[in-house]
Protein backbone atom coordinates (compact mmCIF):
# COMPACT_ATOMS: atom_id res chain seq x y z
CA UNK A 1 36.13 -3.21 -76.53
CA UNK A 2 37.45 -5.90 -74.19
CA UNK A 3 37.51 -9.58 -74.85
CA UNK A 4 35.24 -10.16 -72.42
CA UNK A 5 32.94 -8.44 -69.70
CA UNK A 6 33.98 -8.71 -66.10
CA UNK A 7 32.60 -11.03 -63.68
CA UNK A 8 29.16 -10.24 -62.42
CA UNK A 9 28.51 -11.70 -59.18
CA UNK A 10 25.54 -13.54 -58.53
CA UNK A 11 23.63 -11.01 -56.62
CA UNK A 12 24.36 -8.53 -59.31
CA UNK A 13 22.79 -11.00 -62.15
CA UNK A 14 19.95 -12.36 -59.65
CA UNK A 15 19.27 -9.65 -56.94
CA UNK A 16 18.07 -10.74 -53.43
CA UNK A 17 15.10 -9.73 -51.74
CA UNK A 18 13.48 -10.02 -49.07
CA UNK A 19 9.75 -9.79 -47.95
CA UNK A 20 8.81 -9.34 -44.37
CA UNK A 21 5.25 -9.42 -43.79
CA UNK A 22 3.17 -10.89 -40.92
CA UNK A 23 0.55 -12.09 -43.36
CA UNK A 24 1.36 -15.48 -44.20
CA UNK A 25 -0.83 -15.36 -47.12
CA UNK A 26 0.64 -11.98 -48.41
CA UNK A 27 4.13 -13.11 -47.54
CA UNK A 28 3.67 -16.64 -49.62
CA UNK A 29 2.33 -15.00 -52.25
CA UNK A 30 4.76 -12.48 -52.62
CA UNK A 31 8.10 -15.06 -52.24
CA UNK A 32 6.24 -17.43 -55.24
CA UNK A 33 6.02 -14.52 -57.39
CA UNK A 34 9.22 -12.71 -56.94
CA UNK A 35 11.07 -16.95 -57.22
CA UNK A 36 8.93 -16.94 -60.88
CA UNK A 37 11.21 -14.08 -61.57
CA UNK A 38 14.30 -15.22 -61.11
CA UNK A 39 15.06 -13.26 -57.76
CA UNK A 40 16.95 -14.82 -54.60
CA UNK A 41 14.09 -15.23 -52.18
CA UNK A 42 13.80 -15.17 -47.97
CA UNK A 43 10.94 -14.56 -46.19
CA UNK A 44 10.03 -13.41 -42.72
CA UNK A 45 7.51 -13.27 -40.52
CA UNK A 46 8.25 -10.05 -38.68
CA UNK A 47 10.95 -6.87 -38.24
CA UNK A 48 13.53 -8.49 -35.95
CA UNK A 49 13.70 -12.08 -37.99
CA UNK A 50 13.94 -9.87 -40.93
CA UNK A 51 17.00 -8.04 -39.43
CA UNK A 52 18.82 -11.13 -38.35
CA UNK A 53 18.27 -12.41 -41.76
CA UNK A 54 19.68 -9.04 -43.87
CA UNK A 55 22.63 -9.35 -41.36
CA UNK A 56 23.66 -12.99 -42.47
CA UNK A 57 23.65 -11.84 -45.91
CA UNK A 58 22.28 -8.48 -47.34
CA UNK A 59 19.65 -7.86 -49.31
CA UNK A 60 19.41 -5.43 -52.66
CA UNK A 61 15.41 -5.12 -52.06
CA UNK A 62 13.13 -5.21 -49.04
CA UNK A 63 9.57 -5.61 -49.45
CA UNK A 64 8.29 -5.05 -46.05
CA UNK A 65 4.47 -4.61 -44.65
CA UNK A 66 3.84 -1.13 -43.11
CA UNK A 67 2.03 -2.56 -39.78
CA UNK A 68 3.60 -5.41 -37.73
CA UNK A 69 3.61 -6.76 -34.80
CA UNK A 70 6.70 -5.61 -33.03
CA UNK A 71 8.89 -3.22 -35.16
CA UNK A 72 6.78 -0.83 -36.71
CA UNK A 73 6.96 -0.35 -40.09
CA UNK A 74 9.09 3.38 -40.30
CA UNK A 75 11.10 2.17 -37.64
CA UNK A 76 12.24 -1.08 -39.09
CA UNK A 77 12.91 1.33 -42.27
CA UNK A 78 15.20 3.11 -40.12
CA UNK A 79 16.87 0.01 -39.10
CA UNK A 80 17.57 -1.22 -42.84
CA UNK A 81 18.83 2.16 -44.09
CA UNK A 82 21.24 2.06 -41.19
CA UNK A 83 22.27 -1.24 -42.22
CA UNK A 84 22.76 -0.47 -45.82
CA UNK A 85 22.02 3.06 -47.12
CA UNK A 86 22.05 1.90 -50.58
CA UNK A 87 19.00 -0.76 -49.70
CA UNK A 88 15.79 -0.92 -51.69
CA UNK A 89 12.78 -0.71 -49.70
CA UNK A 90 9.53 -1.14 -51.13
CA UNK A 91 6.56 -0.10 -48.04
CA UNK A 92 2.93 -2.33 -48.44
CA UNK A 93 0.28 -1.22 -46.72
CA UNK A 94 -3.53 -1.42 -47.08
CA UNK A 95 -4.18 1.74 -44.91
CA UNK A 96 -1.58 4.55 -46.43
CA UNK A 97 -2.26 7.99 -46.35
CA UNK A 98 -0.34 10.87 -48.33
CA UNK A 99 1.15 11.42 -44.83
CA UNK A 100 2.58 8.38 -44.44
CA UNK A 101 3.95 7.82 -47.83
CA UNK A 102 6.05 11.28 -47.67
CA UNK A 103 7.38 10.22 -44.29
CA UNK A 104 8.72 6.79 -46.01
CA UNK A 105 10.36 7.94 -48.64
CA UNK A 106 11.85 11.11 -46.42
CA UNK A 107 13.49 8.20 -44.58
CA UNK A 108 14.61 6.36 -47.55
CA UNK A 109 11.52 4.37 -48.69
CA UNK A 110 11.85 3.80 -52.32
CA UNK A 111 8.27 2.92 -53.45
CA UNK A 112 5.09 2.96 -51.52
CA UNK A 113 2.47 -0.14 -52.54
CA UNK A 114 -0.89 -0.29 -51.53
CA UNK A 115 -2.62 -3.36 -51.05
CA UNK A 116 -4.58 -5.16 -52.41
CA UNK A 117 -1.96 -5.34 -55.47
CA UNK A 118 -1.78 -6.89 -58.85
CA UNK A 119 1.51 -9.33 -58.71
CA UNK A 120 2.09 -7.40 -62.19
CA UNK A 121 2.55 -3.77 -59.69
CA UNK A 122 5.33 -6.04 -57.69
CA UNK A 123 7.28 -7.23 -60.62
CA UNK A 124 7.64 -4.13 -61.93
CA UNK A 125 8.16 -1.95 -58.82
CA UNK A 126 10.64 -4.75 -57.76
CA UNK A 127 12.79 -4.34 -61.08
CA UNK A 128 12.49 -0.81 -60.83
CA UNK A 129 14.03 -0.89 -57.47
CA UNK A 130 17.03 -3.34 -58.55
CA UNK A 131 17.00 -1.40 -61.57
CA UNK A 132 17.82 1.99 -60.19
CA UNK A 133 20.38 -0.07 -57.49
CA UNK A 134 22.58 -0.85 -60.70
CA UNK A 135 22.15 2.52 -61.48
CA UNK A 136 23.70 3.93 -58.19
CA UNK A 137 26.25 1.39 -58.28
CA UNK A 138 27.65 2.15 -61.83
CA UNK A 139 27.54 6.03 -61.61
CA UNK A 140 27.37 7.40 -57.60
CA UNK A 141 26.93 10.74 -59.07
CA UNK A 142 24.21 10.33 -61.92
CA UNK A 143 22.64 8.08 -58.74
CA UNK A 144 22.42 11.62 -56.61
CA UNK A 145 20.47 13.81 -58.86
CA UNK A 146 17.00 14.25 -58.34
CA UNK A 147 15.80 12.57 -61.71
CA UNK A 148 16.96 9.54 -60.52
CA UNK A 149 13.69 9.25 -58.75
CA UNK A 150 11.71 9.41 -61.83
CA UNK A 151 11.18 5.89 -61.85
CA UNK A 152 9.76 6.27 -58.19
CA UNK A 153 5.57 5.49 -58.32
CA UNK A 154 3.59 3.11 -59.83
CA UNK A 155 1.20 5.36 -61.77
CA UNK A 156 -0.12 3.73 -64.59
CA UNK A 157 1.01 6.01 -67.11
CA UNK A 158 4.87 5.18 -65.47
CA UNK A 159 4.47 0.91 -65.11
CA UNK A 160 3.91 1.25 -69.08
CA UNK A 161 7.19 2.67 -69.92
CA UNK A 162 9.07 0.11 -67.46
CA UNK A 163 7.25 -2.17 -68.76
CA UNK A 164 8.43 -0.91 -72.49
CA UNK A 165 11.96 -0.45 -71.15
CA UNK A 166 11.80 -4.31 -69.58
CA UNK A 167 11.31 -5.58 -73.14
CA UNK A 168 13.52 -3.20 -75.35
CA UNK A 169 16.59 -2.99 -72.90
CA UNK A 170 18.17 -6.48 -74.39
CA UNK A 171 17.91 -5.93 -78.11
CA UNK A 172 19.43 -4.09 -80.11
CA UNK A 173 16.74 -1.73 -81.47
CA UNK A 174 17.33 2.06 -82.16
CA UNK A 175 14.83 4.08 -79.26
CA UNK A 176 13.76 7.88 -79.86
CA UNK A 177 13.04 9.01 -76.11
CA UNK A 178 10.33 11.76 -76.11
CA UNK A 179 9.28 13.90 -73.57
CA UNK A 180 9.08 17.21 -72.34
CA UNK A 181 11.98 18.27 -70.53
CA UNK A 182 12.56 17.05 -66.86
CA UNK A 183 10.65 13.60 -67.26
CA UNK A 184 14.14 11.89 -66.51
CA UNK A 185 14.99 11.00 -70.62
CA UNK A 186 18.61 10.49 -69.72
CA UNK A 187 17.42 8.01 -66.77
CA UNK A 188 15.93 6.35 -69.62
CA UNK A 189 18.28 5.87 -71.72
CA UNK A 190 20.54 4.35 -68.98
CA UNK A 191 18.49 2.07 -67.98
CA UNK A 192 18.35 1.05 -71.02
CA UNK A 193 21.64 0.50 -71.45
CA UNK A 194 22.03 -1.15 -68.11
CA UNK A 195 19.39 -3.60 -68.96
CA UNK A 196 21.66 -4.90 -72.35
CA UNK A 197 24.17 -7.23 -73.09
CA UNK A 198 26.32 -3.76 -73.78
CA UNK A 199 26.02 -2.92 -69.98
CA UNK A 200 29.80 -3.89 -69.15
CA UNK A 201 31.07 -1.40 -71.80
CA UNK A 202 30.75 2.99 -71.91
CA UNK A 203 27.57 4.56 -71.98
CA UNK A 204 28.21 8.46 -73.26
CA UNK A 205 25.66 10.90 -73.22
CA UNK A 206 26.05 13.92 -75.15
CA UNK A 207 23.34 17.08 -75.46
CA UNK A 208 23.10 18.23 -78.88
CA UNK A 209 21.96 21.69 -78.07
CA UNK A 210 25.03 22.54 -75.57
CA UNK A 211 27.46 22.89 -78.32
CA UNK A 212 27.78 25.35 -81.72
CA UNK A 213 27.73 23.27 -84.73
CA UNK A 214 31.49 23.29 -85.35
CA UNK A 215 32.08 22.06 -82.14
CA UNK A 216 29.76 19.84 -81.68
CA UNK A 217 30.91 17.77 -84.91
CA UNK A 218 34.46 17.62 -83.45
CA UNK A 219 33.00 16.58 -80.04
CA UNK A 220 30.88 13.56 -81.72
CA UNK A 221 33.32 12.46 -84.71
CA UNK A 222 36.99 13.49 -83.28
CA UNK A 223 39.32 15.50 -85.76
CA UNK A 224 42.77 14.88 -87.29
CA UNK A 225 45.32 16.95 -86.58
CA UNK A 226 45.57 20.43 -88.51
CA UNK A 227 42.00 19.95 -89.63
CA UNK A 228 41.34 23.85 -88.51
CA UNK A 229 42.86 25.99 -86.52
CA UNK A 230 43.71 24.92 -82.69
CA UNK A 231 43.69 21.39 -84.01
CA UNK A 232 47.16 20.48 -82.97
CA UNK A 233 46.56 16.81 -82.11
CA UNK A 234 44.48 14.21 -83.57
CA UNK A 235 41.21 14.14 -81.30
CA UNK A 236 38.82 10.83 -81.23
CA UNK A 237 35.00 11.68 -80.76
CA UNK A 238 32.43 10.54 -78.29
CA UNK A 239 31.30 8.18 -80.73
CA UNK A 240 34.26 6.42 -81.11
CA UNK A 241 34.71 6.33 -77.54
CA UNK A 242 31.69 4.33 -76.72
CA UNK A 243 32.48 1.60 -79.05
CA UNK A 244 31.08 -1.46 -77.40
CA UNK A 245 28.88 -0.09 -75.66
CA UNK A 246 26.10 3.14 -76.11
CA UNK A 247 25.52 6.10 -77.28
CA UNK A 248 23.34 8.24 -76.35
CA UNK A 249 21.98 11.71 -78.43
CA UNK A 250 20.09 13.90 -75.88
CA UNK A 251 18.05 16.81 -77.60
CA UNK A 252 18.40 15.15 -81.09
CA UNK A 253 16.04 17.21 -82.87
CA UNK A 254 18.70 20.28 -82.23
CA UNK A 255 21.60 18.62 -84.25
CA UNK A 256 22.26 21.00 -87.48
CA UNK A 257 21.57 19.21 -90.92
CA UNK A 258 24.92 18.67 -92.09
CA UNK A 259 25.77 16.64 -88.56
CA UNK A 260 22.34 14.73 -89.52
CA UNK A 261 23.59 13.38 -92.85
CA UNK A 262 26.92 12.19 -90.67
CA UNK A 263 24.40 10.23 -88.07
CA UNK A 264 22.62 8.83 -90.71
CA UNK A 265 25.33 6.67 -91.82
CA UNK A 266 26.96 5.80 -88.56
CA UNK A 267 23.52 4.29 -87.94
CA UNK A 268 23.42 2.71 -91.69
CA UNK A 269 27.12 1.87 -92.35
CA UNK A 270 29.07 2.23 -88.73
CA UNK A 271 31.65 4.27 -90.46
CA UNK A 272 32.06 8.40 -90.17
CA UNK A 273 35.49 10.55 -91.39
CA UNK A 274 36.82 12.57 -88.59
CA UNK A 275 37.11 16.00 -89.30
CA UNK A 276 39.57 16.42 -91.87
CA UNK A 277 40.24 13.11 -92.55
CA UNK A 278 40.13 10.66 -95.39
CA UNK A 279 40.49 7.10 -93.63
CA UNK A 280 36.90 5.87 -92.20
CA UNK A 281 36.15 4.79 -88.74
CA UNK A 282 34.39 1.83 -88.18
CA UNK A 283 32.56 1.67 -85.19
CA UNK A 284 29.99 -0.65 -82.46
CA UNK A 285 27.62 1.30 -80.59
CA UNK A 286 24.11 1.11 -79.94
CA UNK A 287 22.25 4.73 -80.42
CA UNK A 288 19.43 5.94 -78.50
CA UNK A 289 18.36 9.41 -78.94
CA UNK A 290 15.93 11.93 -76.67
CA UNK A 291 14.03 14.98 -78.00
CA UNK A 292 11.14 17.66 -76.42
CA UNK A 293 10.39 18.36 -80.02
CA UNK A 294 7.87 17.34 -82.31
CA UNK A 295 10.00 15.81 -85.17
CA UNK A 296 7.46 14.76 -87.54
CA UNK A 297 6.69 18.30 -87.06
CA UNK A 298 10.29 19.49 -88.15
CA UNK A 299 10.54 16.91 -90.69
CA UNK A 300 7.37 18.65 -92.23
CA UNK A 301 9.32 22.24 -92.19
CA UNK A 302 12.45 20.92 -93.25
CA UNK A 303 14.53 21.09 -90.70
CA UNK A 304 15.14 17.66 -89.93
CA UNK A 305 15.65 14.61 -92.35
CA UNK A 306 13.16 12.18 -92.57
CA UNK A 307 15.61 9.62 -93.42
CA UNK A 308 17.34 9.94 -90.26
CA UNK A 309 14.13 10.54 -88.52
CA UNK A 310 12.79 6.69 -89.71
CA UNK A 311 16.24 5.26 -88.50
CA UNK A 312 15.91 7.25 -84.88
CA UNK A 313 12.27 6.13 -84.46
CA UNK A 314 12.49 2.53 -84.60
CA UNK A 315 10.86 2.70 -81.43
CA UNK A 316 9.28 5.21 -79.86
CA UNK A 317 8.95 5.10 -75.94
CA UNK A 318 6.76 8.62 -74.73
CA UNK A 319 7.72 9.55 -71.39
CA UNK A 320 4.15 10.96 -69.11
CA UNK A 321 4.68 14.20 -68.05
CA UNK A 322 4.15 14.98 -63.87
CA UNK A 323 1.01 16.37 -64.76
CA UNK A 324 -0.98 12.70 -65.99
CA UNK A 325 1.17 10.67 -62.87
CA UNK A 326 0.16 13.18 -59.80
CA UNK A 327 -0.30 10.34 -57.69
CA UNK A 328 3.32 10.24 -57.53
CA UNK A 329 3.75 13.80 -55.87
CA UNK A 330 3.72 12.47 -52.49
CA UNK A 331 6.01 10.32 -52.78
CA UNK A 332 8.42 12.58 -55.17
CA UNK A 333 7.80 15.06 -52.67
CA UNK A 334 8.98 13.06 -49.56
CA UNK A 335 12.18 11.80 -51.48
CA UNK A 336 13.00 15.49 -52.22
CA UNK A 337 12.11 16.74 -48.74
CA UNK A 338 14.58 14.71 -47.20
CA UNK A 339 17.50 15.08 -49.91
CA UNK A 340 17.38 18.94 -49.65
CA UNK A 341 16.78 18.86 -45.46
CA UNK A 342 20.23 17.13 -45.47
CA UNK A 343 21.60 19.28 -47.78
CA UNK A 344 20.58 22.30 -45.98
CA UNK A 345 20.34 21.20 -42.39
CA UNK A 346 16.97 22.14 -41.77
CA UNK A 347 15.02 19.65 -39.46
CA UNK A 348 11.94 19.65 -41.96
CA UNK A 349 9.72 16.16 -41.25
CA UNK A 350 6.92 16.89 -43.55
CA UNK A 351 3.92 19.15 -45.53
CA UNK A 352 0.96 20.60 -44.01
CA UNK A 353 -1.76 19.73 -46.03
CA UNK A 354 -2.72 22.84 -47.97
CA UNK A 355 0.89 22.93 -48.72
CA UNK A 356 0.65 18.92 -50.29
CA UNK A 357 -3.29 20.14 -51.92
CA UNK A 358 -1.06 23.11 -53.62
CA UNK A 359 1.32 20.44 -55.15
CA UNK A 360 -1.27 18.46 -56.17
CA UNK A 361 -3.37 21.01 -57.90
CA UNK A 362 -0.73 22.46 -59.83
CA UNK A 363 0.22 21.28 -63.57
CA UNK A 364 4.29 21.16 -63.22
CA UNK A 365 5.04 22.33 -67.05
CA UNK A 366 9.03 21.62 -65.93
CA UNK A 367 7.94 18.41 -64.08
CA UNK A 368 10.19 16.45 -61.96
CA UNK A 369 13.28 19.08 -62.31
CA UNK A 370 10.94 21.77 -61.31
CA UNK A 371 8.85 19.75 -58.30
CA UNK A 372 12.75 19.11 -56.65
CA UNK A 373 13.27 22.82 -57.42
CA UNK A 374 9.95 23.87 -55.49
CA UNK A 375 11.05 21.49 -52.45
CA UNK A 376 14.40 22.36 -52.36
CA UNK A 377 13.25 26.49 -52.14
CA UNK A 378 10.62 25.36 -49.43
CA UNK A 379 12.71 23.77 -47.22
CA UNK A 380 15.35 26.52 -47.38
CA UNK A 381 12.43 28.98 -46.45
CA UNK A 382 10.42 27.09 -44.24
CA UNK A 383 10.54 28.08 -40.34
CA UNK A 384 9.24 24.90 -38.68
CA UNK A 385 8.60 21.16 -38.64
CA UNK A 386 6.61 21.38 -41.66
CA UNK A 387 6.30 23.08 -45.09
CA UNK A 388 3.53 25.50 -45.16
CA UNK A 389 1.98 27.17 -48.46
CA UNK A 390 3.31 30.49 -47.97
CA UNK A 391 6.52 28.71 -48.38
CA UNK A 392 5.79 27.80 -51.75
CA UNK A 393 6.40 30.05 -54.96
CA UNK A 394 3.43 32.35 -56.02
CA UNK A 395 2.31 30.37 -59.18
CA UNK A 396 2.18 26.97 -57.39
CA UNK A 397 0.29 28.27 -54.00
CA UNK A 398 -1.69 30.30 -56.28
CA UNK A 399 -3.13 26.96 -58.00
CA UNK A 400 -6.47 25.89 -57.15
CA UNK A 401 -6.00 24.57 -53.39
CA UNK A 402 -8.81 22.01 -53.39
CA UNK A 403 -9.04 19.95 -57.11
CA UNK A 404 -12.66 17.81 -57.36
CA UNK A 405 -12.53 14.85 -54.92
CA UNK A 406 -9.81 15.87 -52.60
CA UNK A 407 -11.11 15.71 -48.97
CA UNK A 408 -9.64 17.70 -46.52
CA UNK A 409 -10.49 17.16 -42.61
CA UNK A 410 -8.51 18.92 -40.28
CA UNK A 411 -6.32 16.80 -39.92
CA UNK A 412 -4.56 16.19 -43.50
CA UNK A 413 -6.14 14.79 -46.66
CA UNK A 414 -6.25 11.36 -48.29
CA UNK A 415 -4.38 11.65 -51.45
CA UNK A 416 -6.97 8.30 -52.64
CA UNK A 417 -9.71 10.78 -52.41
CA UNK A 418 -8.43 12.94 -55.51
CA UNK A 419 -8.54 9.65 -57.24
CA UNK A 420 -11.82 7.83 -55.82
CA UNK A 421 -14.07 10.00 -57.64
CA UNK A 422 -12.79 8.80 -61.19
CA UNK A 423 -12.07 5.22 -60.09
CA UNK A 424 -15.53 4.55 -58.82
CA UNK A 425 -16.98 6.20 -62.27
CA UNK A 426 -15.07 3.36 -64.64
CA UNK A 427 -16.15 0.66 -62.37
CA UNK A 428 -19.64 1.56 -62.39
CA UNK A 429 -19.74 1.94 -65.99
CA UNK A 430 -17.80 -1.45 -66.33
CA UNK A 431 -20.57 -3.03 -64.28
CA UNK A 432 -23.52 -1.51 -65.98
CA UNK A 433 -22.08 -3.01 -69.18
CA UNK A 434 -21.56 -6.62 -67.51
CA UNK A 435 -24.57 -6.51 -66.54
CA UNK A 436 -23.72 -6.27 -62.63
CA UNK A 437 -20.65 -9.29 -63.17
CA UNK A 438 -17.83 -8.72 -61.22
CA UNK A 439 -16.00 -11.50 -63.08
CA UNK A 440 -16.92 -9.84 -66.49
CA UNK A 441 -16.36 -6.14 -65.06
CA UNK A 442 -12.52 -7.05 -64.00
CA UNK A 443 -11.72 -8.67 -67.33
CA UNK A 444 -12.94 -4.96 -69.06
CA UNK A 445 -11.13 -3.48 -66.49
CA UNK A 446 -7.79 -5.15 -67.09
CA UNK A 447 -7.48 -6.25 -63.61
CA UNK A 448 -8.36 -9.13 -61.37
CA UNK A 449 -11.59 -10.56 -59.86
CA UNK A 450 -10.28 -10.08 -56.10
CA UNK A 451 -8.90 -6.73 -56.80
CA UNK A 452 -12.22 -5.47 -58.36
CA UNK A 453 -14.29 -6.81 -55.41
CA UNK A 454 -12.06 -5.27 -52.55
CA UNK A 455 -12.57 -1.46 -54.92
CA UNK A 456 -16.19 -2.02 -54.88
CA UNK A 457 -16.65 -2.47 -51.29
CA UNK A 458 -13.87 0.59 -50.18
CA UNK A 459 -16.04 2.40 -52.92
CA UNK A 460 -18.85 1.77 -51.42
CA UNK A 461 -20.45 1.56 -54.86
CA UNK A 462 -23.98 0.34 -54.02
CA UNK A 463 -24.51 -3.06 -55.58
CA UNK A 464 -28.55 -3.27 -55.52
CA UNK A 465 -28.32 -0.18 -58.01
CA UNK A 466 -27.02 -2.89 -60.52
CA UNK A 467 -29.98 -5.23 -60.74
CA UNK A 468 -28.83 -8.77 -61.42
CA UNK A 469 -28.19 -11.44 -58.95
CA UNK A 470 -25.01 -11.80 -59.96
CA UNK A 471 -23.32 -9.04 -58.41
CA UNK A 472 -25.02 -10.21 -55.08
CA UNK A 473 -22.66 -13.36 -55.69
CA UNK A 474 -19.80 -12.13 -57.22
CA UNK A 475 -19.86 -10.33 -53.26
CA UNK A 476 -20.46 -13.07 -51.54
CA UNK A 477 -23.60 -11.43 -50.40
């Protein structure tokens, strides 16, 4: 490990962003939280100010309101992306529709936020966005694949692991990753690693279940020379080389039991032998670890240790499959619509909408990896502007085309109205056990008195159905 890690400049340790909003409310609000952070701050009133300001000195993250005066919002998206490709920008809007969040993120947009929002949705979605910026600058090629947009979304379900990864990314701690496979584990874990003091040194990833036993213990621990046969030089392991920095153990709960008693005591001693060797190798690494697999399940048959499995699961972080985050589709769906119509060079802007209410009805058992794959086949098949449901595979336009409380006029669908239906059930309940207080309502809710109000009215949950006073007031009635 070096002596020391090298320079980080400041926009790397801070990050820079800037908000453009023609709400001076929404725009003051937005600079005082994102300052609280930590984060290099402008502000402007509208698209062209904003432009002259990411020319004087660029920006990792734009914020930016989805309806100005002037430069509309998708244009002025244009504009940054052509300014800096690798720009964050993060679209706010109080009047998005599924339409308009897959045509953002086919032109770059990385996150879509509706308004009104809790400053807690910003944070996160703004560290998310710097987040995955470090990610594309540290490995270009990791940076292209399609799980990269994982992160992409701010379903509930999603802001708790970011949130988890926020706190557990400086210490030290040991993380089990688990989730079924294409959630974006590997993501995960380097993020994790990013967010650490270790970030300066190697992160190696290695997949347990890609190599035979044999081979995988040479890969992880090295060998001496002569230790079997083809062995003609001594050989250090992936283990060794990421001293300093991390390791990380993708499909852990595939690793044979002899290679488990080895892992145990690099994580208890940070020693192993190579194989064939006598001298021990002390070693500095961090170790994170990923599984599909139930291990307190194979611990119960046997065939893992439950030693090893107590070390690994220091802490637990559960990634939510596709299926419990739909809300995201759209905007997965845009991001992968415009990768693959580059990659292809097919002019394809968007989704018609029994295409999008076939994507949204169907469960995704291979998740992200297998949404990108159903995109990617689309696009190659599709024979106009848009992706139509015939040009979808079988089992997915086979799903059930219209899920309860999706409305579809003729001219698309609001993806808000899969969601209303469930959203205005919790807040009525919440107010029938306030007794009718919106003040008391929000704080069962976990969210905010303003927020709470502006869902009632777009709701149109009928406040005289309540009873009390109260609510009359809490509305300003």
């Amino acid at each position: 490990m070096s002596d020391a890690p090298p320079a980080v400049s400041r926009t790397d340790a801070v990050g820079r962003v800037l908000v453009v909003d023609d709400e001076d409310s929404v725009g003051e609000v937005l600079s005082l939280v994102l300052r609280k952070e930590g984060y290099d701050v402008a502000r402007a009133t509208e698209g062209e100010q904003g432009l002259r300001l990411f020319r004087e000195a660029p920006y990792d993250v734009v914020l930016q309101d989805l309806r100005m005066p002037g430069l509309d919002g998708l244009t002025l998206l244009r504009r940054w992306k052509e300014l800096d490709p690798d720009v964050q920008v993060l679209m706010i809007t109080a009047y998005g529709t599924w339409q308009a969040a897959v045509e953002a993120m086919r032109l770059g947009a990385f996150d879509f936020v509706r308004k009104p929002f809790d400053n807690r949705e910003i944070r996160a979605a703004v560290a998310r966005a710097l987040l995955l910026r470090r990610i594309r600058r540290s490995d270009p090629g990791f940076a292209d694949a399609g799980l990269l947009r994982a992160m992409v979304g701010n379903a509930p379900a999603m802001r708790e692991v970011l949130e988890h990864i926020r706190r557990i990314a400086p210490t030290e701690a040991t993380v089990l990753i688990q989730g079924e496979s294409g959630t974006g584990k590997e993501l995960v874990a380097r993020a994790l690693h990013l967010g650490s003091p270790r970030a300066a040194e190697p992160f190696i990833p290695v997949n347990c279940g890609a190599f035979t036993e044999s081979l995988l213990e040479s890969e992880l621990f090295g060998h001496v020379k002569g230790a079997f046969t083809g062995a003609v030089a001594e050989k250090r392991g992936l283990i060794e080389l990421a001293h300093g920095g991390t390791f990380f153990l993708d499909e852990v709960g595939e690793m044979p039991p002899p290679l488990q008693v080895k892992l145990l005591r690099v994580l208890e001693e940070r020693e192993f032998l190579r194989v064939g060797g006598t001298e021990r190798t002390r070693v500095d690494v961090r170790i994170l670890t990923a599984t599909n697999r139930d291990l307190e399940e194979e611990v119960r048959r046997g065939t893992f240790r439950e030693d090893l499995f107590y070390r690994l699961n220091v802490i637990p972080l559960e990634l939510p499959p596709l299926r419990e985050r739909k809300e995201d589709i759209p905007l997965l769906a845009g991001h992968f619509l415009a990768k693959h119509g580059r990659s292809l060079r097919r002019e394809v802007t968007g989704f018609a909408p029994e295409a999008m209410s076939a994507l949204l009805a169907y469960d995704w058992p291979g998740n992200i990896r297998e949404l990108e794959n159903a995109v990617h086949r689309a696009v190659a098949l599709s024979e106009g502007p848009e992706i139509r449901r015939e040009d979808l595979v079988e089992k997915i336009r086979g799903a059930d085309s219209t899920p309860p409380g999706v409305v579809l006029p003729a001219d698309g669908f609001s993806l808000e109205g899969k969601l209303e239906e469930v959203e205005r059930g919790y807040i009525t309940e919440a107010l029938k056990v306030s007794g009718g207080s919106l003040t008391k309502a929000a704080r069962l809710l976990g969210t905010s008195f303003r927020s709470l109000r502006y869902r009632v009215k777009k709701l149109g949950i009928p406040k005289e159905i309540f009873g009390p006073k109260e609510l009359d007031d809490d509305l300003g009635a």
